[in-house]
Protein backbone atom coordinates (compact mmCIF):
# COMPACT_ATOMS: atom_id res chain seq x y z
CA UNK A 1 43.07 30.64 -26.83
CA UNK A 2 43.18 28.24 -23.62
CA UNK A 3 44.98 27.80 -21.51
CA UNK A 4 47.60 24.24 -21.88
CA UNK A 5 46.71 20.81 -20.48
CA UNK A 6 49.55 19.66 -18.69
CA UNK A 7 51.56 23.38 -20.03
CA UNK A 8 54.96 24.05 -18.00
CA UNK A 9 55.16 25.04 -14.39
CA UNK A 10 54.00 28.51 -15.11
CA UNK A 11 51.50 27.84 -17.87
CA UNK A 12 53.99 30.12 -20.07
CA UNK A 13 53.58 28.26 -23.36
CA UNK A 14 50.32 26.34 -24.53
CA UNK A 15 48.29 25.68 -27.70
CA UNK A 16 45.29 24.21 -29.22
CA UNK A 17 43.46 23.43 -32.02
CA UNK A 18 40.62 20.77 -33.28
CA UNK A 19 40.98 19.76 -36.93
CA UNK A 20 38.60 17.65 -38.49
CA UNK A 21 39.39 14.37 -40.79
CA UNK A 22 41.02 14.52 -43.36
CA UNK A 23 41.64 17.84 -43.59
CA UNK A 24 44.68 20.47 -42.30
CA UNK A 25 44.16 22.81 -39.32
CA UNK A 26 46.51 25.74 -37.39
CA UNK A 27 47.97 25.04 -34.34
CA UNK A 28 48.22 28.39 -32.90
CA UNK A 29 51.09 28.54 -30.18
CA UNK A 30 51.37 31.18 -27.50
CA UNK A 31 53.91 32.43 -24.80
CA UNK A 32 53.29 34.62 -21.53
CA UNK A 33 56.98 35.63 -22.11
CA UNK A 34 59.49 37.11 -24.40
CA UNK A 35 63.11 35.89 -25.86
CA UNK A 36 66.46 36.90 -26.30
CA UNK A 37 68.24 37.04 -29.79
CA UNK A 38 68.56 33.70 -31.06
CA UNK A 39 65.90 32.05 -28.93
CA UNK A 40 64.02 29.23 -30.90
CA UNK A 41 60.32 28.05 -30.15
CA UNK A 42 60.01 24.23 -30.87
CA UNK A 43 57.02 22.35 -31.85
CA UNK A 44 56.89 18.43 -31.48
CA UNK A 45 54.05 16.83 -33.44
CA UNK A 46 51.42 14.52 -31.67
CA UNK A 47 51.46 11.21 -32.93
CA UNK A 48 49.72 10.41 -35.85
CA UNK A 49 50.05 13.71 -37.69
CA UNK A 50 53.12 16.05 -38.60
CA UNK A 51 53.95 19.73 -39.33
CA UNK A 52 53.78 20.41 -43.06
CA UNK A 53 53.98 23.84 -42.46
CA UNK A 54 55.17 27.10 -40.22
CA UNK A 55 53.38 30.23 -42.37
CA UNK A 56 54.34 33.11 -39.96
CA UNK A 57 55.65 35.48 -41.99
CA UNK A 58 57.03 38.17 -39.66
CA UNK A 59 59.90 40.46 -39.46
CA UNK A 60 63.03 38.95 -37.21
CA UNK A 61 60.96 35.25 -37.21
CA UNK A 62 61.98 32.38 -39.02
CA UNK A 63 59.64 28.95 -39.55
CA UNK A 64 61.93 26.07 -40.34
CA UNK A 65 59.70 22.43 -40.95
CA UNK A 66 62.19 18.95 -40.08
CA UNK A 67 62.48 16.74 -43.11
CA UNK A 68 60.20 14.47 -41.46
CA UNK A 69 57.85 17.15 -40.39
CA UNK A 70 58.03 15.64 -36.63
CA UNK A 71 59.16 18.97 -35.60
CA UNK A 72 59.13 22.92 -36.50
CA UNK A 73 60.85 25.70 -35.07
CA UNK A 74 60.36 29.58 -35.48
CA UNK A 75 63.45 31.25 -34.17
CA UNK A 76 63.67 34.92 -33.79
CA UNK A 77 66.33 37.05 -34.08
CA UNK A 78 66.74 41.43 -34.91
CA UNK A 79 63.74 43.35 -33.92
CA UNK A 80 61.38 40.52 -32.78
CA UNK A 81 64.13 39.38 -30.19
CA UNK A 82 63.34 40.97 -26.56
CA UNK A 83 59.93 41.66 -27.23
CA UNK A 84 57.04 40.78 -25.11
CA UNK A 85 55.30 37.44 -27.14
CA UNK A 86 51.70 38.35 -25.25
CA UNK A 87 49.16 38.78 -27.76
CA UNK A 88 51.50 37.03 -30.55
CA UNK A 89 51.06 33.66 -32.11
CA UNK A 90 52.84 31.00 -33.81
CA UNK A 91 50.74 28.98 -35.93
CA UNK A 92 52.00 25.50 -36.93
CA UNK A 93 49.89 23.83 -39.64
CA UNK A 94 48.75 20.34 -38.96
CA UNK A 95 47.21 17.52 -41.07
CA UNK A 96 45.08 15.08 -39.70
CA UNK A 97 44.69 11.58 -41.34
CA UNK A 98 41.17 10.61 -42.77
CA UNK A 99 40.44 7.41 -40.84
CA UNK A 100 40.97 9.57 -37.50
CA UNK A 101 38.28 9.41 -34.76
CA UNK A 102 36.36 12.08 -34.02
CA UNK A 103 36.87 13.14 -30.51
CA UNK A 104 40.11 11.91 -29.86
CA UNK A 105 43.07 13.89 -28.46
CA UNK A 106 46.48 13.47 -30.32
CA UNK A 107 49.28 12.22 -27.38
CA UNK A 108 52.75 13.76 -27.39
CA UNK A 109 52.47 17.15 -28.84
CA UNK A 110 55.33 19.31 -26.91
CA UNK A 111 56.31 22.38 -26.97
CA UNK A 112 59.53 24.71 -25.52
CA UNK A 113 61.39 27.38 -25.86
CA UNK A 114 65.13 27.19 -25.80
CA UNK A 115 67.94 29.71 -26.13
CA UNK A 116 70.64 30.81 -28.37
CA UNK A 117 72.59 28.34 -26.68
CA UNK A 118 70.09 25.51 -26.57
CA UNK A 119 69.42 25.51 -22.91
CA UNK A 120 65.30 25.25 -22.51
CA UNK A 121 64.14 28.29 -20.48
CA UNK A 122 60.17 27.11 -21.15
CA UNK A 123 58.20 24.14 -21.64
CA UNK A 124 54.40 22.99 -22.61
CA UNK A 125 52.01 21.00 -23.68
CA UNK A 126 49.68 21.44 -26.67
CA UNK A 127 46.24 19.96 -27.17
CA UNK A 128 45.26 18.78 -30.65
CA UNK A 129 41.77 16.92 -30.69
CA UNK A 130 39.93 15.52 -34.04
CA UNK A 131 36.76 17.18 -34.98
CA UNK A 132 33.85 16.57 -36.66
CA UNK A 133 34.27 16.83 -40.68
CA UNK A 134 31.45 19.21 -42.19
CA UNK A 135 28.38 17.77 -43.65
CA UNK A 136 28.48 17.61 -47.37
CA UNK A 137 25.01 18.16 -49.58
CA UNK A 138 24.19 15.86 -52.50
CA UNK A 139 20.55 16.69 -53.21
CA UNK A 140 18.90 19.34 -54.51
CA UNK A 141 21.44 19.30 -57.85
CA UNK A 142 22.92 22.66 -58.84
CA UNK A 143 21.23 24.12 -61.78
CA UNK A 144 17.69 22.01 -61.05
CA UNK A 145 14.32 23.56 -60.43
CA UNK A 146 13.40 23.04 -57.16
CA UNK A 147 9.99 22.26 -55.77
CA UNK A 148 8.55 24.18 -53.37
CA UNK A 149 8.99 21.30 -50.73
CA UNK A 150 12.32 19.63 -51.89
CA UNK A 151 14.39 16.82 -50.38
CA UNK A 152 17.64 17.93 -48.90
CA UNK A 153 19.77 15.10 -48.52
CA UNK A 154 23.84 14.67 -47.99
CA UNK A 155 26.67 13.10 -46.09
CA UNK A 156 27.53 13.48 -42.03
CA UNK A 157 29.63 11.83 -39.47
CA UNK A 158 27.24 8.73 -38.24
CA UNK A 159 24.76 10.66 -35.25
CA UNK A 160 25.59 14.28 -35.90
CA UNK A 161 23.04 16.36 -36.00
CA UNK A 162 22.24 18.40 -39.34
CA UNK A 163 20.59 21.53 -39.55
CA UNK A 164 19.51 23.45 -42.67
CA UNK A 165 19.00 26.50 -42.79
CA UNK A 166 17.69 29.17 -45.91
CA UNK A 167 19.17 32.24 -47.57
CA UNK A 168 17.33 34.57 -44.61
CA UNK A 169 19.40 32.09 -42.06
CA UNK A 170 15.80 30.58 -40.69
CA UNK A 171 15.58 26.60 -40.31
CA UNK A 172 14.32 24.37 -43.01
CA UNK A 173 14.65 21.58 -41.68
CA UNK A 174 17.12 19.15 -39.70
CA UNK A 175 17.97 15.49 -39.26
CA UNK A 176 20.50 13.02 -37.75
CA UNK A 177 22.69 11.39 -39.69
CA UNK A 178 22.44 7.72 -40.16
CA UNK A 179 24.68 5.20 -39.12
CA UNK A 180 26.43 4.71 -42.65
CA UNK A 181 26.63 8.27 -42.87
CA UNK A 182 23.65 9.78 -44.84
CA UNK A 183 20.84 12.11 -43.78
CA UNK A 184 18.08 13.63 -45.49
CA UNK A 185 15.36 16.05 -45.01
CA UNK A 186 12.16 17.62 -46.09
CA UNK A 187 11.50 21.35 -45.22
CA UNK A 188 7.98 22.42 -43.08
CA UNK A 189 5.00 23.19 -44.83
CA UNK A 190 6.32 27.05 -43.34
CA UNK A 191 9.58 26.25 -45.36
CA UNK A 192 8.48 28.35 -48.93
CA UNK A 193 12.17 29.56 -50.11
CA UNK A 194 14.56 27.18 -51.42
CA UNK A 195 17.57 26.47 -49.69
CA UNK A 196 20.43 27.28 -52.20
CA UNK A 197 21.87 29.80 -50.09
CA UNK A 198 21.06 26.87 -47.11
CA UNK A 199 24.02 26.60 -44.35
CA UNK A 200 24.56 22.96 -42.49
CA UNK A 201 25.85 22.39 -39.72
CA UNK A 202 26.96 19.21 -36.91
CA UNK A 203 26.08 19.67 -33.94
């Protein structure tokens, strides 16, 4: 995982994640440190998204999501208490809305760590950036015969690149995607197995 933009003094709590439109991602959250019984690690949610989520399901670790899903905790208590949180995440799950722009960063997403008694003993920052969505494939149809030569066409962010590629995982053929968002492609004279098992993928 890096390391945090802008994390505390010490770099002692960061996360990161890129989750494409539309569509949920994990926020994975990390500590260099430990923390006593009753400690509580606090996740603020960049604007323009919110926590729907906090799936750790751990011995001595509790998720709690806010009513308005601005913030999520996990605080830990028993055996988890005291122990050393290297190697250890806390994932926070993250939606992000459908008219987002690829390539942005999401301001504002904080993180800290405060004790039983609510004084904060660490502090970061968190970087949540939009990704590209995944390609989608409208043509060949499911179920059709395909000719030996067929046209591949689907659905991309505007400019990404598409690559297809055949069940042995060798390229059929690529394209860029248009500017309203299609692409298609026909595979090399080479290209002799149909692509049902084909992957795609932006660049």
């Amino acid at each position: 995982m890096p390391r945090p933009v802008g994390g505390g003094p010490d770099g002692e709590l960061w996360g990161a994640a890129t989750i494409a439109p539309g569509r949920e991602g994990i926020l994975d959250v990390a500590s260099a440190q430990g923390a006593a019984p009753g400690a509580t690690l606090s996740l603020t949610a960049p604007r323009g998204t919110r926590v729907t989520a906090t799936p750790l399901d751990a011995p001595g670790t509790l998720g709690r999501v806010a009513a308005d899903g601005r913030t999520a905790t996990y605080t830990v208590s028993g055996e988890a208490a005291g122990q050393p949180w290297q190697g250890r995440t806390f994932p926070f799950v993250l939606p992000v809305s459908a008219d987002a722009v690829p390539g942005t960063r999401l301001r504002d997403c904080v993180l800290r760590i405060t004790d039983a008694a609510g004084v904060r003993r660490a502090a970061g920052r968190c970087a949540v950036t939009v990704g590209l969505a995944g390609p989608t494939l409208t043509l060949p149809l499911s179920g059709v015969t395909l000719d030996v030569r067929p046209r591949i066409a689907g659905t991309a962010h505007p400019g990404a690149r598409v690559t297809v590629r055949d069940k042995d995982d060798r390229e059929a053929c690529a394209t860029t995607a248009a500017p309203h968002g299609t692409w298609a492609c026909t595979p090399g004279a080479r290209s002799r197995r149909a692509p049902t098992g084909s992957r795609r993928s932006p660049r």
